[in-house]
N, C-alpha and C. Protein backbone atom coordinates (compact mmCIF):
# COMPACT_ATOMS: atom_id res chain seq x y z
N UNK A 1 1.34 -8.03 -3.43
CA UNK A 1 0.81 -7.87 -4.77
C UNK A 1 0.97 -6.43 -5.26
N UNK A 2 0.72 -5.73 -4.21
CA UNK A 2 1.12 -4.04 -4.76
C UNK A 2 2.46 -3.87 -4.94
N UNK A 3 3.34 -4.30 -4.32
CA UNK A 3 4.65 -4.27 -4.89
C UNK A 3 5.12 -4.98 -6.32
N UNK A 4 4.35 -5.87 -6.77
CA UNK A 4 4.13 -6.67 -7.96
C UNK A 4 3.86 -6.09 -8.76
N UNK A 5 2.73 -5.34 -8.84
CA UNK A 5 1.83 -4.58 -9.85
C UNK A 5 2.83 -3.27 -10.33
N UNK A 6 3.02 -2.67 -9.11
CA UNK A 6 4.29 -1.33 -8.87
C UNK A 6 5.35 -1.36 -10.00
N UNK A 7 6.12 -2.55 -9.36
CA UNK A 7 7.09 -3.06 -10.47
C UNK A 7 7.44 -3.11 -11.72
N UNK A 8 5.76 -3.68 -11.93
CA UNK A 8 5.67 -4.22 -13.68
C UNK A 8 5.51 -2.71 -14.07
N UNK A 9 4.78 -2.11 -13.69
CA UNK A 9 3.99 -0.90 -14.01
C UNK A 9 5.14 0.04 -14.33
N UNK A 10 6.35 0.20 -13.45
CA UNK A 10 7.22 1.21 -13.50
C UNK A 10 8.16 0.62 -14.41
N UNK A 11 8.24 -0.61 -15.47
CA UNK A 11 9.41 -0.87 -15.52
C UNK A 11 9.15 -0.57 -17.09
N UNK A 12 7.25 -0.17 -17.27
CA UNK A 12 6.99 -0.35 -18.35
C UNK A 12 6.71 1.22 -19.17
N UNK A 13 6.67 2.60 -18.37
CA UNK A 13 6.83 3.16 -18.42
C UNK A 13 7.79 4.40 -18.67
N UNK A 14 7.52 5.75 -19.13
CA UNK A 14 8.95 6.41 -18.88
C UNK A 14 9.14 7.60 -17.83
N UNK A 15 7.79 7.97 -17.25
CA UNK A 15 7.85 8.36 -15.73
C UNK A 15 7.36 7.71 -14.42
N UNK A 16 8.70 6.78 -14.52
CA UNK A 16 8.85 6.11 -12.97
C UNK A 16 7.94 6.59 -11.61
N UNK A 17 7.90 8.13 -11.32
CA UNK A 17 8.12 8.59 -10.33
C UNK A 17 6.70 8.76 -10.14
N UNK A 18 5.74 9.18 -11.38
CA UNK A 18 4.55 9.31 -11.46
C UNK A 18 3.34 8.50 -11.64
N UNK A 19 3.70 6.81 -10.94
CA UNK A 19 3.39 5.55 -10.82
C UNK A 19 2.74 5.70 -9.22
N UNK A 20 1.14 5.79 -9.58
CA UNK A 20 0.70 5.17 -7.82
C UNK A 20 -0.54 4.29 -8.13
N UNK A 21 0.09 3.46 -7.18
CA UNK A 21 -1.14 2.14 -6.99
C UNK A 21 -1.65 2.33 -5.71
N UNK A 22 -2.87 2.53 -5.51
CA UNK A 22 -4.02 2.18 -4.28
C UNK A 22 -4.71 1.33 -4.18
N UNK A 23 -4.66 0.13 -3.32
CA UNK A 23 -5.30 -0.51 -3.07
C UNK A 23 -6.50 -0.44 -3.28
N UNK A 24 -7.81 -0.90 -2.72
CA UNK A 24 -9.06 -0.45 -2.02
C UNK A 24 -9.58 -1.79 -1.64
N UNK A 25 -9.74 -2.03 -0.81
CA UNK A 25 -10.24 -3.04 -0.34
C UNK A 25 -11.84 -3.21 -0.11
N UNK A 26 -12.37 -4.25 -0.51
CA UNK A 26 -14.04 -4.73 -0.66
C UNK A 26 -14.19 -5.61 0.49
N UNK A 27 -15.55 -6.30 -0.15
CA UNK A 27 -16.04 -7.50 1.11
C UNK A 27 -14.72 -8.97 0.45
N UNK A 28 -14.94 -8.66 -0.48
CA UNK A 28 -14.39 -10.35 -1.70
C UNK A 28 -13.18 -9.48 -2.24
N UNK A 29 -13.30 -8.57 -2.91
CA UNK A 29 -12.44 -8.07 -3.35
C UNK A 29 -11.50 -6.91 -3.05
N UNK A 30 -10.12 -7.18 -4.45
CA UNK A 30 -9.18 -5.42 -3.82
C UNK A 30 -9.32 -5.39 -5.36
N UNK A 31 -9.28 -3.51 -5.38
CA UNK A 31 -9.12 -3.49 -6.77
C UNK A 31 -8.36 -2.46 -6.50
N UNK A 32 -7.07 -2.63 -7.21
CA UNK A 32 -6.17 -1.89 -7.27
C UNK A 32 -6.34 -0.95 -8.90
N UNK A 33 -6.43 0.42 -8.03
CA UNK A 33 -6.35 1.89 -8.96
C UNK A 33 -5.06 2.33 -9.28
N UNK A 34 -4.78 2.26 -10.60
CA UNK A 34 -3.02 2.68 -11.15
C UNK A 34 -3.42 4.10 -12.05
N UNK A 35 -2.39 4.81 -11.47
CA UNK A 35 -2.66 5.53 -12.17
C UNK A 35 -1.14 6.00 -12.93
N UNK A 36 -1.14 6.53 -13.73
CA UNK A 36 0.25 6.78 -14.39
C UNK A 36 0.22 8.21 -15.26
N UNK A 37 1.33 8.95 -15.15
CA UNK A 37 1.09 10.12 -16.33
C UNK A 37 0.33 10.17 -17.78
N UNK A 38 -0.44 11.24 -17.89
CA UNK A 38 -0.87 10.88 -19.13
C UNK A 38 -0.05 10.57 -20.69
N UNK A 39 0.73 10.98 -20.74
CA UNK A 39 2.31 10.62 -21.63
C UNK A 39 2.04 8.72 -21.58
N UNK A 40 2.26 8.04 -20.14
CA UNK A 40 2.49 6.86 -20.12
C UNK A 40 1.39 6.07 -20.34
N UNK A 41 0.07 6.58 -20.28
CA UNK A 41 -1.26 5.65 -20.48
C UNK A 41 -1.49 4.87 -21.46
N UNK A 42 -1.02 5.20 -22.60
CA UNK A 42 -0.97 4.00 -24.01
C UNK A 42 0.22 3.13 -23.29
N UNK A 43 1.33 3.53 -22.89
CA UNK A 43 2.32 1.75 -22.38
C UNK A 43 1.68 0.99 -21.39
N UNK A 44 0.64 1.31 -20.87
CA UNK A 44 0.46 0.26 -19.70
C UNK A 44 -1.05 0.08 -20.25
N UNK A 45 -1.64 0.22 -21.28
CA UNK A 45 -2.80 -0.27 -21.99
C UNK A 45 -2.27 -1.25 -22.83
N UNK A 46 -1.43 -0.83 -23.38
CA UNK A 46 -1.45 -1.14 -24.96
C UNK A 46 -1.90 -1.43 -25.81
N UNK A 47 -2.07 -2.17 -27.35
CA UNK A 47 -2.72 -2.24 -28.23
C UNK A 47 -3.67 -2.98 -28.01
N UNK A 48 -5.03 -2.76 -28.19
CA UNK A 48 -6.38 -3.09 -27.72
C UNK A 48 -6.21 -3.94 -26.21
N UNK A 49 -5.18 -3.05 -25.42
CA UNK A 49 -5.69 -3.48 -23.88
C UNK A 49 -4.66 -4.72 -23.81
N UNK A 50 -3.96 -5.62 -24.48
CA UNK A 50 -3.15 -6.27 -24.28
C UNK A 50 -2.09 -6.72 -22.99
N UNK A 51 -1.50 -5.21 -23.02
CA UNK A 51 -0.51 -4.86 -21.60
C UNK A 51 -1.32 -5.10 -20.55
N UNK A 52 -2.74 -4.67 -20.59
CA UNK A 52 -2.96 -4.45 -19.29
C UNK A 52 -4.03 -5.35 -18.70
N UNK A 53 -4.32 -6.53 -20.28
CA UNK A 53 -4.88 -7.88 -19.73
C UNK A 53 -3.92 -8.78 -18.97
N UNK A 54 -2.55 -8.16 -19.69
CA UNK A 54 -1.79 -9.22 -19.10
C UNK A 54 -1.09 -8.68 -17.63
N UNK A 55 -0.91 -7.68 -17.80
CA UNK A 55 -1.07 -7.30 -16.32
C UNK A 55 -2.19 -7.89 -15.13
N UNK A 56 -3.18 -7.73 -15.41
CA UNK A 56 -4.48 -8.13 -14.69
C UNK A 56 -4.08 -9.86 -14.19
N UNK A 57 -3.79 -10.45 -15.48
CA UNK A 57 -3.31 -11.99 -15.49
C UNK A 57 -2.51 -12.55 -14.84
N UNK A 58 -1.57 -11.50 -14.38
CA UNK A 58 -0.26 -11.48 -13.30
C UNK A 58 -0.80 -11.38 -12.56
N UNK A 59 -1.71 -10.44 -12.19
CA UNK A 59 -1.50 -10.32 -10.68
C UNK A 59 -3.42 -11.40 -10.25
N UNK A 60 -3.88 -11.81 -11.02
CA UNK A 60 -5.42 -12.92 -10.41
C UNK A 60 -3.91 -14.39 -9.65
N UNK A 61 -3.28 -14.74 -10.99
CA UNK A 61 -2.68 -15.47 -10.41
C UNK A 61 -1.89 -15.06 -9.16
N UNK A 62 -1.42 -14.44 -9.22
CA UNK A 62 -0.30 -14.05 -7.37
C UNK A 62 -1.37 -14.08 -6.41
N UNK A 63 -2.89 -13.35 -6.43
CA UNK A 63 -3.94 -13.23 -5.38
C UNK A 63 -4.59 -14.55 -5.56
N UNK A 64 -4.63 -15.82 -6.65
CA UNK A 64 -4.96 -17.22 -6.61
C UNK A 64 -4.32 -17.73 -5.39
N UNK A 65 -2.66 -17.38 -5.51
CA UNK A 65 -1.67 -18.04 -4.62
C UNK A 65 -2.13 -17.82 -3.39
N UNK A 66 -2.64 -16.49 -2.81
CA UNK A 66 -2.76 -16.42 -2.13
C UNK A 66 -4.72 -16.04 -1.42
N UNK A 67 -5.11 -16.44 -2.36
CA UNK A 67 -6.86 -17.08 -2.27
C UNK A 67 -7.86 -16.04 -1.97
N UNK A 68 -7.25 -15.07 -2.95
CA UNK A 68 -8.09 -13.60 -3.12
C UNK A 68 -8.64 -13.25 -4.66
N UNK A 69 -9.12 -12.51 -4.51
CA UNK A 69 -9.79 -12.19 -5.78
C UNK A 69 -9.36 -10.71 -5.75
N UNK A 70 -8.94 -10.28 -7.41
CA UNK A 70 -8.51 -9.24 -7.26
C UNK A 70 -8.55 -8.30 -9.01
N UNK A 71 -8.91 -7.25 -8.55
CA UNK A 71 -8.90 -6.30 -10.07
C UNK A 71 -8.46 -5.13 -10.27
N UNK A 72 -7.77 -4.51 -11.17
CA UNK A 72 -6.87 -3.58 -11.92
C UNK A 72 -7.62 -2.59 -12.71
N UNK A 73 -7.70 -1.28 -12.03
CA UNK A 73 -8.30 -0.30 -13.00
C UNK A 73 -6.85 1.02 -13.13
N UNK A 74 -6.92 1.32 -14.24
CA UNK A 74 -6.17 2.10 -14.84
C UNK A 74 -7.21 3.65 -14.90
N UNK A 75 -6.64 4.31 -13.93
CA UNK A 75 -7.11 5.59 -14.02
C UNK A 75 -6.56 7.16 -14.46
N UNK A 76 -6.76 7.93 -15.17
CA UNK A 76 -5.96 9.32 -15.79
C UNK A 76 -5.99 10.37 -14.52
């Protein structure tokens, strides 16, 4: 799933290099912390949060598949 998230994240951006996802793992949950240059933080939000509901939406389903529960915070 971190390679998933990685992906979308870098493909949506315009500094590739400055893309890190951390896991963190809970009792139930992972919530994966993205963080991205400040330049790139409106593309991986987008307009009222859009990008990054649907981001979130990608990746509940991939951790459904695989019978986890899982959440996306976007950090500066």
């Amino acid at each position: 799933m971190k390679e998933l998230l990685e992906y979308l994240i870098k493909s949506l951006v315009d500094y590739p290099d400055e893309v890190e996802v951390q896991p963190v793992e809970g009792e139930k949950t992972i919530i994966f912390e993205v963080r991205v240059a400040s330049d790139d933080m409106g593309k991986v939000i987008g307009k009222q949060g859009k990008i990054a509901n649907a981001l979130r939406t990608i990746l509940k389903a991939a951790a459904t598949k695989d019978g986890k529960k899982v959440s996306m915070e976007i950090i500066s």
